[in-house]
C-alpha atoms as a PDB file:
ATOM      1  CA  UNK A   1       0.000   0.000   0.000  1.00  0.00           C
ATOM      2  CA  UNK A   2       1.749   3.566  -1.139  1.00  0.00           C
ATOM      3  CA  UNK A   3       0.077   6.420   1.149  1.00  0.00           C
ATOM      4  CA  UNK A   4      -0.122   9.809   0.235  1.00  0.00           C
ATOM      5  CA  UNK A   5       3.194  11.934   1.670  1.00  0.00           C
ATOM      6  CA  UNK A   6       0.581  13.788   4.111  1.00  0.00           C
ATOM      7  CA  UNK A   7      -0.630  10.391   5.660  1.00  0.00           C
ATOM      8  CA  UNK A   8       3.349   9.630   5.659  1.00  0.00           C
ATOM      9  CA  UNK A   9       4.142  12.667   7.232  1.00  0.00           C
ATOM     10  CA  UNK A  10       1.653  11.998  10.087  1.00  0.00           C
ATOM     11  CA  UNK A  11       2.707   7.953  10.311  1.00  0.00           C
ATOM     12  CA  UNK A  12       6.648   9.325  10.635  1.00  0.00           C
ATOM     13  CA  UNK A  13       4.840  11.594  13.793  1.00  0.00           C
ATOM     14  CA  UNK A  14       3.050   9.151  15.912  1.00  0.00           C
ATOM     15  CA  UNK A  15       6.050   6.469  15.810  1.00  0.00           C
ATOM     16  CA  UNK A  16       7.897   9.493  17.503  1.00  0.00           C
ATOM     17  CA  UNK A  17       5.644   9.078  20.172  1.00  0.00           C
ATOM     18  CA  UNK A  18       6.120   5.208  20.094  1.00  0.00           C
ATOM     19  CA  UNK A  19       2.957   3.740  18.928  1.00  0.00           C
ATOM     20  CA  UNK A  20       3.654   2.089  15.478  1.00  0.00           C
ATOM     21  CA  UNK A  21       0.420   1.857  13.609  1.00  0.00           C
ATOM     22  CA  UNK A  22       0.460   0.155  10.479  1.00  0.00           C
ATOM     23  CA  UNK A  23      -0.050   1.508   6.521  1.00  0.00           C
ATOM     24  CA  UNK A  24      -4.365   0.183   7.094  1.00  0.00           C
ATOM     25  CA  UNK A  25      -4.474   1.451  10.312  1.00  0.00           C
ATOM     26  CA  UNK A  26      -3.240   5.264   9.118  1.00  0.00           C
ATOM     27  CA  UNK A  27      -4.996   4.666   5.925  1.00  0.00           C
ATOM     28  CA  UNK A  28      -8.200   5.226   8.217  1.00  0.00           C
ATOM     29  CA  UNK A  29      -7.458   9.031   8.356  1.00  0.00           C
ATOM     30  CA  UNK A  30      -7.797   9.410   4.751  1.00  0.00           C
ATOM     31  CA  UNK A  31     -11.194  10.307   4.831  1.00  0.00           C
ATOM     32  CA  UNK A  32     -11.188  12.855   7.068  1.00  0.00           C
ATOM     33  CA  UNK A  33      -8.112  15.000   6.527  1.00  0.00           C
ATOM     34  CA  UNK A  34      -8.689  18.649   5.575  1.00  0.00           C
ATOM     35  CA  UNK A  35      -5.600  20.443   3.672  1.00  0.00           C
ATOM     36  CA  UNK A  36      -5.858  24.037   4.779  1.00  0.00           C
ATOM     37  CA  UNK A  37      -3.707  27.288   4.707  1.00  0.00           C
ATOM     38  CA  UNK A  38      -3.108  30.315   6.524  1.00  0.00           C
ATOM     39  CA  UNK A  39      -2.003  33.631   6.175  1.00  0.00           C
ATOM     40  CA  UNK A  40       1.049  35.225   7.774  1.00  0.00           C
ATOM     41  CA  UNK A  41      -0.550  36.826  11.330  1.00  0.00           C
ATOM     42  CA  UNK A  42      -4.301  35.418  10.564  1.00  0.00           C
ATOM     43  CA  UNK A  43      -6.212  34.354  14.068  1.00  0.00           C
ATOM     44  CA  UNK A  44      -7.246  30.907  13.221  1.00  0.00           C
ATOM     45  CA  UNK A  45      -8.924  30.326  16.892  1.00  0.00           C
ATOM     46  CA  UNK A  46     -10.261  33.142  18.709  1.00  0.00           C
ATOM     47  CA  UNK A  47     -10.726  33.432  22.497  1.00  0.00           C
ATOM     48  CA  UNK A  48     -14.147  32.379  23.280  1.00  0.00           C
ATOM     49  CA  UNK A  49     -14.682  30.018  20.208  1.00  0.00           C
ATOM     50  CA  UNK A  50     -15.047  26.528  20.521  1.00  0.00           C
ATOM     51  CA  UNK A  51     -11.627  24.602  19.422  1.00  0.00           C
ATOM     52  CA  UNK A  52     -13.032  21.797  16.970  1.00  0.00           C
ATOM     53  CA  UNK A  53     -10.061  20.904  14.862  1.00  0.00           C
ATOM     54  CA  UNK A  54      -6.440  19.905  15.415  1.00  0.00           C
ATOM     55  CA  UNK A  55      -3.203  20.605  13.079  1.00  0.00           C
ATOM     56  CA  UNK A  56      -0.498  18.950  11.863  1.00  0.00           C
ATOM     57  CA  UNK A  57       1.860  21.483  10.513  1.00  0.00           C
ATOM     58  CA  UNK A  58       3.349  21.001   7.321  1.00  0.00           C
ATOM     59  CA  UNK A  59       5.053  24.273   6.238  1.00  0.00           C
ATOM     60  CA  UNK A  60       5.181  26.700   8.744  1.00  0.00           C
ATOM     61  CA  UNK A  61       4.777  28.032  12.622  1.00  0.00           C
ATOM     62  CA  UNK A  62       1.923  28.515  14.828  1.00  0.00           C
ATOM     63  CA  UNK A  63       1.016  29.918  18.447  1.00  0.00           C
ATOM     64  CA  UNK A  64      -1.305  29.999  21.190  1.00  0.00           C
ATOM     65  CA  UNK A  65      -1.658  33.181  22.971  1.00  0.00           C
ATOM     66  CA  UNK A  66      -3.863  34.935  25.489  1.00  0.00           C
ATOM     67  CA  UNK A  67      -4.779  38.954  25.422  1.00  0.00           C
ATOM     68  CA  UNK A  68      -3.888  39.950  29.096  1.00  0.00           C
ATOM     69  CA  UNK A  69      -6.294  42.568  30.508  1.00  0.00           C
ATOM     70  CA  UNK A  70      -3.442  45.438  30.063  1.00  0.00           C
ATOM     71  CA  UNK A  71      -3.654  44.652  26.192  1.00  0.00           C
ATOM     72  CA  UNK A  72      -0.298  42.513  26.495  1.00  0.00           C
ATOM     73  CA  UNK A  73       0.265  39.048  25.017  1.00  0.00           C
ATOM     74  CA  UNK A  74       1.095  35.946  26.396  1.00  0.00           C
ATOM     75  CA  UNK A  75       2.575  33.191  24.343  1.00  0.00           C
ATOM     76  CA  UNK A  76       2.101  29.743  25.447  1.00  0.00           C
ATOM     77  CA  UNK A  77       2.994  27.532  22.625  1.00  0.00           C
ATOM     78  CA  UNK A  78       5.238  27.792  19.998  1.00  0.00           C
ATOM     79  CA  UNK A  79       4.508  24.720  17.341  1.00  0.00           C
ATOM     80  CA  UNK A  80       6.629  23.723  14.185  1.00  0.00           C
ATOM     81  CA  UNK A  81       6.889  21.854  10.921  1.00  0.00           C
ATOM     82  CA  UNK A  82       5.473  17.829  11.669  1.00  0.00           C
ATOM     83  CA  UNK A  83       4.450  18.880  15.020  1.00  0.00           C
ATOM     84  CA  UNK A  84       0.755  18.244  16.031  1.00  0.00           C
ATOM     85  CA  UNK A  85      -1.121  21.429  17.373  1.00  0.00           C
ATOM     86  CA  UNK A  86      -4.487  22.408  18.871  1.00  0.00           C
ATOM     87  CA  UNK A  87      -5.909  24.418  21.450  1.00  0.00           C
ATOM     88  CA  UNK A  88      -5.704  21.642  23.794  1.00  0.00           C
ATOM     89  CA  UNK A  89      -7.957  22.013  26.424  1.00  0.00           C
ATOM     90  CA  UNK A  90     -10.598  23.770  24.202  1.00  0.00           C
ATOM     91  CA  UNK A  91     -10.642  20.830  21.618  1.00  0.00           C
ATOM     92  CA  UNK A  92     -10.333  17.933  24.434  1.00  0.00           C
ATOM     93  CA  UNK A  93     -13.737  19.608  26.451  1.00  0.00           C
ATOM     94  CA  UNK A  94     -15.096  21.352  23.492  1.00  0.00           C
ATOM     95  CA  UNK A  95     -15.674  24.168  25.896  1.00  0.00           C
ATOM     96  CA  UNK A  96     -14.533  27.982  24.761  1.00  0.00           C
ATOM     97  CA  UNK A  97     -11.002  28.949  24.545  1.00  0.00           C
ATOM     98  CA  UNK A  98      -9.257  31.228  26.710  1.00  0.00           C
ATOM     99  CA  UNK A  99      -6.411  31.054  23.746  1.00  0.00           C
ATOM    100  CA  UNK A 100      -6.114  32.234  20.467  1.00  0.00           C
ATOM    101  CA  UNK A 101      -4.513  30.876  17.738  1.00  0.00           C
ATOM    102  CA  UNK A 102      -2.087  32.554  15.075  1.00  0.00           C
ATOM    103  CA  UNK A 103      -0.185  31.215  12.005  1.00  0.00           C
ATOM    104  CA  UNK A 104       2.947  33.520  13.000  1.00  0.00           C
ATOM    105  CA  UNK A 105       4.349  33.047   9.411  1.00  0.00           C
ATOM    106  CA  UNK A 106       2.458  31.265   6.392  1.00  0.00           C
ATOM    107  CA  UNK A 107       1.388  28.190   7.452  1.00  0.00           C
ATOM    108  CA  UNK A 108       0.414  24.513   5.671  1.00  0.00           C
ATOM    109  CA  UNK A 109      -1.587  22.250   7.941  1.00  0.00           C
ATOM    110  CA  UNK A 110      -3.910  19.160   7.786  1.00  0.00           C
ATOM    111  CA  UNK A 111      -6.670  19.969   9.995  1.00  0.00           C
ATOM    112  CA  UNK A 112      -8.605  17.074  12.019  1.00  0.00           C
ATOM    113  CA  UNK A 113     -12.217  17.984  12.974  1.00  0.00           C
ATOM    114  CA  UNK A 114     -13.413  16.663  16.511  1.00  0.00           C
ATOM    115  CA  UNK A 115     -16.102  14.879  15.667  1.00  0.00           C
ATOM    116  CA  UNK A 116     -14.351  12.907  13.244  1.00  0.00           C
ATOM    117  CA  UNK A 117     -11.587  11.754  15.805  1.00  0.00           C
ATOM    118  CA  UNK A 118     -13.528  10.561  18.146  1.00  0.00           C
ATOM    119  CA  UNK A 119     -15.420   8.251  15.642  1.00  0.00           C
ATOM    120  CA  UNK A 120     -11.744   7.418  15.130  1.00  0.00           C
ATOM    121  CA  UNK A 121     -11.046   6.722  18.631  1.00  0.00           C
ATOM    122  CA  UNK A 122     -14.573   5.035  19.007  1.00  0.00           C
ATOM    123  CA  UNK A 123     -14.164   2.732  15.830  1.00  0.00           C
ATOM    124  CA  UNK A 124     -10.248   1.702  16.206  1.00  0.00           C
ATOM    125  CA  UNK A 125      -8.159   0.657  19.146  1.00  0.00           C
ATOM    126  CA  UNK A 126      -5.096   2.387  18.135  1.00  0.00           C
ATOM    127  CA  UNK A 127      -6.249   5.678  17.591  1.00  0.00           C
ATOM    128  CA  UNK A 128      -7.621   6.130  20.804  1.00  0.00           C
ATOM    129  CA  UNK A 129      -4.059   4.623  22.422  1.00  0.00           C
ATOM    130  CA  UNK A 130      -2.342   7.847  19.775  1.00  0.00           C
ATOM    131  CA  UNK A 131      -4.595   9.845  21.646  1.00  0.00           C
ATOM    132  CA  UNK A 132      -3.655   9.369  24.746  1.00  0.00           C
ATOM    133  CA  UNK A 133       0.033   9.187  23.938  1.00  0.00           C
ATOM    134  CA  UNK A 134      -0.550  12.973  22.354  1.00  0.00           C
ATOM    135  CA  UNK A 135      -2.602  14.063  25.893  1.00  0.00           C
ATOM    136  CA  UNK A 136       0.255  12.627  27.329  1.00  0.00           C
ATOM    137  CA  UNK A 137       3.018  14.164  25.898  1.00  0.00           C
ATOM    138  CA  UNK A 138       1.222  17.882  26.124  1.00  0.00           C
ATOM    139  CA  UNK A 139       0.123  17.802  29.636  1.00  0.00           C
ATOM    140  CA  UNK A 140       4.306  16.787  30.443  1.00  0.00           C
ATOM    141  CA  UNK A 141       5.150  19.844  28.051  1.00  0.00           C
ATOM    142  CA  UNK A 142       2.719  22.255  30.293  1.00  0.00           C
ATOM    143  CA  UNK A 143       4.339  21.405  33.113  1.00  0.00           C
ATOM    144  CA  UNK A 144       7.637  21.682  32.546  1.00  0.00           C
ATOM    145  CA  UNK A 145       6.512  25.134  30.748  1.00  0.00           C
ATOM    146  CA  UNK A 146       4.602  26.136  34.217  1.00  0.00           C
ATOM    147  CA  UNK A 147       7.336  25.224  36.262  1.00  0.00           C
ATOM    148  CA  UNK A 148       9.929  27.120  34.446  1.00  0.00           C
ATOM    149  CA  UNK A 149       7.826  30.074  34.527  1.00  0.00           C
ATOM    150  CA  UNK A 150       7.772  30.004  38.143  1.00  0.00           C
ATOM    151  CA  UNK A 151      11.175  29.213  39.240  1.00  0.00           C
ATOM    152  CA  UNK A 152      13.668  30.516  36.455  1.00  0.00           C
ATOM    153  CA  UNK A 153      14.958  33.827  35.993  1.00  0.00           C
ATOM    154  CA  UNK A 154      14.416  35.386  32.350  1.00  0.00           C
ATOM    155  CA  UNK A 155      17.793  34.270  31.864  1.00  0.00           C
ATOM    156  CA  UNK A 156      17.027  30.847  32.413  1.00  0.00           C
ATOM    157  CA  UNK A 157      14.018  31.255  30.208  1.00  0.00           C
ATOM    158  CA  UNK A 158      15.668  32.566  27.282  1.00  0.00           C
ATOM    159  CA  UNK A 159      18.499  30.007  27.167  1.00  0.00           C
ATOM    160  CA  UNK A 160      15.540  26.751  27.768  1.00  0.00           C
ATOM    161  CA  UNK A 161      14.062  29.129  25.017  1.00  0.00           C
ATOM    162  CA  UNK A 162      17.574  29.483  22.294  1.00  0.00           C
ATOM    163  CA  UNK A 163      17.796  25.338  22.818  1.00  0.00           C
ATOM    164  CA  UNK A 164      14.733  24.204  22.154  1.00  0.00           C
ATOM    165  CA  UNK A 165      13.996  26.480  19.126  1.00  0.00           C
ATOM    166  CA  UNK A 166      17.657  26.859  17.808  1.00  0.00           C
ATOM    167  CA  UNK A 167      16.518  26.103  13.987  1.00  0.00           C
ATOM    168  CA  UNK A 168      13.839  28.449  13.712  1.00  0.00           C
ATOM    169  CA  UNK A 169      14.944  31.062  16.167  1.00  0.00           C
ATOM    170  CA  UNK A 170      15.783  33.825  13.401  1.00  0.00           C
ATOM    171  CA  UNK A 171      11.482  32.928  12.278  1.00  0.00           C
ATOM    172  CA  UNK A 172       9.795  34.431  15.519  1.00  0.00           C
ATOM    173  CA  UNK A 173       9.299  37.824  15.704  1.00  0.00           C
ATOM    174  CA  UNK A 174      11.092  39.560  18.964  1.00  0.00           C
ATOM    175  CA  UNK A 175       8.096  40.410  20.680  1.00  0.00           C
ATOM    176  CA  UNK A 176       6.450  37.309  20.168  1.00  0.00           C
ATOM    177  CA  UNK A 177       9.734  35.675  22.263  1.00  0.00           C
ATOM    178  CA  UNK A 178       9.100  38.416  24.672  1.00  0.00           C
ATOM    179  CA  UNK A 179       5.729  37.319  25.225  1.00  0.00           C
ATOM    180  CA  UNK A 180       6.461  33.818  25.358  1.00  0.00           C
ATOM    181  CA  UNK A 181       9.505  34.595  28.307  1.00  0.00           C
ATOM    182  CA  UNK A 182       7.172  37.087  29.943  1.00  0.00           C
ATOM    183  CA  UNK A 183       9.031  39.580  29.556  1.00  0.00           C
ATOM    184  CA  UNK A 184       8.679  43.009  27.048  1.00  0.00           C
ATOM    185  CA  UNK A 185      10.869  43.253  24.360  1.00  0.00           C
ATOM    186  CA  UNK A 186      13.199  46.106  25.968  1.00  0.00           C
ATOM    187  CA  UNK A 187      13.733  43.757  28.345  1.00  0.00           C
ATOM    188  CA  UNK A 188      14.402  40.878  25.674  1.00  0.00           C
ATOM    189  CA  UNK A 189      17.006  43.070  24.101  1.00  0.00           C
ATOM    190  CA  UNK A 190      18.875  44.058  27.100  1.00  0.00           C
ATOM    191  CA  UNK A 191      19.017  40.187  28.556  1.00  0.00           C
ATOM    192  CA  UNK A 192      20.727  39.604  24.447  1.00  0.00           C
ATOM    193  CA  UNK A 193      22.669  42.210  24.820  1.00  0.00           C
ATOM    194  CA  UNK A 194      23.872  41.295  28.048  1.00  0.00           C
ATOM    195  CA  UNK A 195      24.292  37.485  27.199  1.00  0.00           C
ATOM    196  CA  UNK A 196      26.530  38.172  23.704  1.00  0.00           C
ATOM    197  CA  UNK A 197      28.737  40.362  26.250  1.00  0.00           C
ATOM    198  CA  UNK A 198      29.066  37.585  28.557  1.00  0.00           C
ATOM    199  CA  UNK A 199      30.147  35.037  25.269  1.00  0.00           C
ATOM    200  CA  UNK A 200      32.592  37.328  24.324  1.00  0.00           C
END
């Protein structure tokens, strides 16, 4: 059986997770995969909308973010290429966001719709365990995201920040890293300055 690259792309996803479904069992998403794309800076979720689809990213970079009463920004989640993405708690309750979602640059996705992954989950075994594995993975990513936000200076932050997006640091705009450190972007651009004069 020769699947589509987009159903390959997704297979090559989940076995990073370590479930290892075979060509039928991925085969089963065919019908309900929905190639979409979005402009540079378009919302795709707004705050107070029900989250009913989730992404896997092709081409391109995505964010959740919150307005903060002040009119700030907080960034969340940064997501890449062949990274799965969604409002999570949104989609998993199908209660209204508190997040939005952006395409920060131009962004290729194939979109799952709720309804149709739960049939998934309902009808096959294996999806549901992919499921879980996802949930998984995202609630250890919070965490580790909460707790850094707590107990590390912005230092801290940035460098946590420069490692795990080193290939695509020079795509984010500066004041979307400021708003994902917590910081503003003066701020961001003394804590650079200072940390090239320290590597010096």
């Amino acid at each position: 059986m020769n699947l589509p690259p987009d159903l390959c792309l997704v297979r090559e996803k989940i076995m990073f997770f370590g479930v290892y479904p075979s060509e039928s069992e991925i085969e089963f998403l065919r019908p309900y995969l929905i190639s979409k794309t979005y402009k540079k800076g378009e919302i795709i979720l707004k705050a107070g909308d029900i989250c009913t689809e989730a992404y896997f990213i092709k081409k391109g970079l995505m964010r959740s973010f919150q307005m903060m009463p002040n009119g700030n920004q907080k960034t969340y989640i940064i997501s890449r290429e062949l990274n799965i993405f969604t409002e999570h708690v949104s989609f998993m309750s199908q209660t209204p966001s508190t997040d939005f979602i952006e395409a920060i640059e131009e962004t290729e996705v194939v979109a799952f719709n709720y309804e149709d992954l739960m049939s998934l989950y309902t009808k096959y075994h294996v999806w549901e365990t992919i499921g879980r594995k996802i949930s998984d993975i995202n609630f250890i990513i919070s965490q580790k995201r909460l707790r850094s936000m707590m107990n590390d200076d912005a230092a801290t932050r940035y460098k946590k920040f420069q490692h795990s997006y080193q290939n695509i640091l020079h795509r984010i705009p500066q004041h979307i890293v400021a708003s994902y450190l917590g910081i503003t972007p003066q701020s961001l651009s003394r804590l650079k300055r200072e940390l090239d004069g320290c590597s010096e």
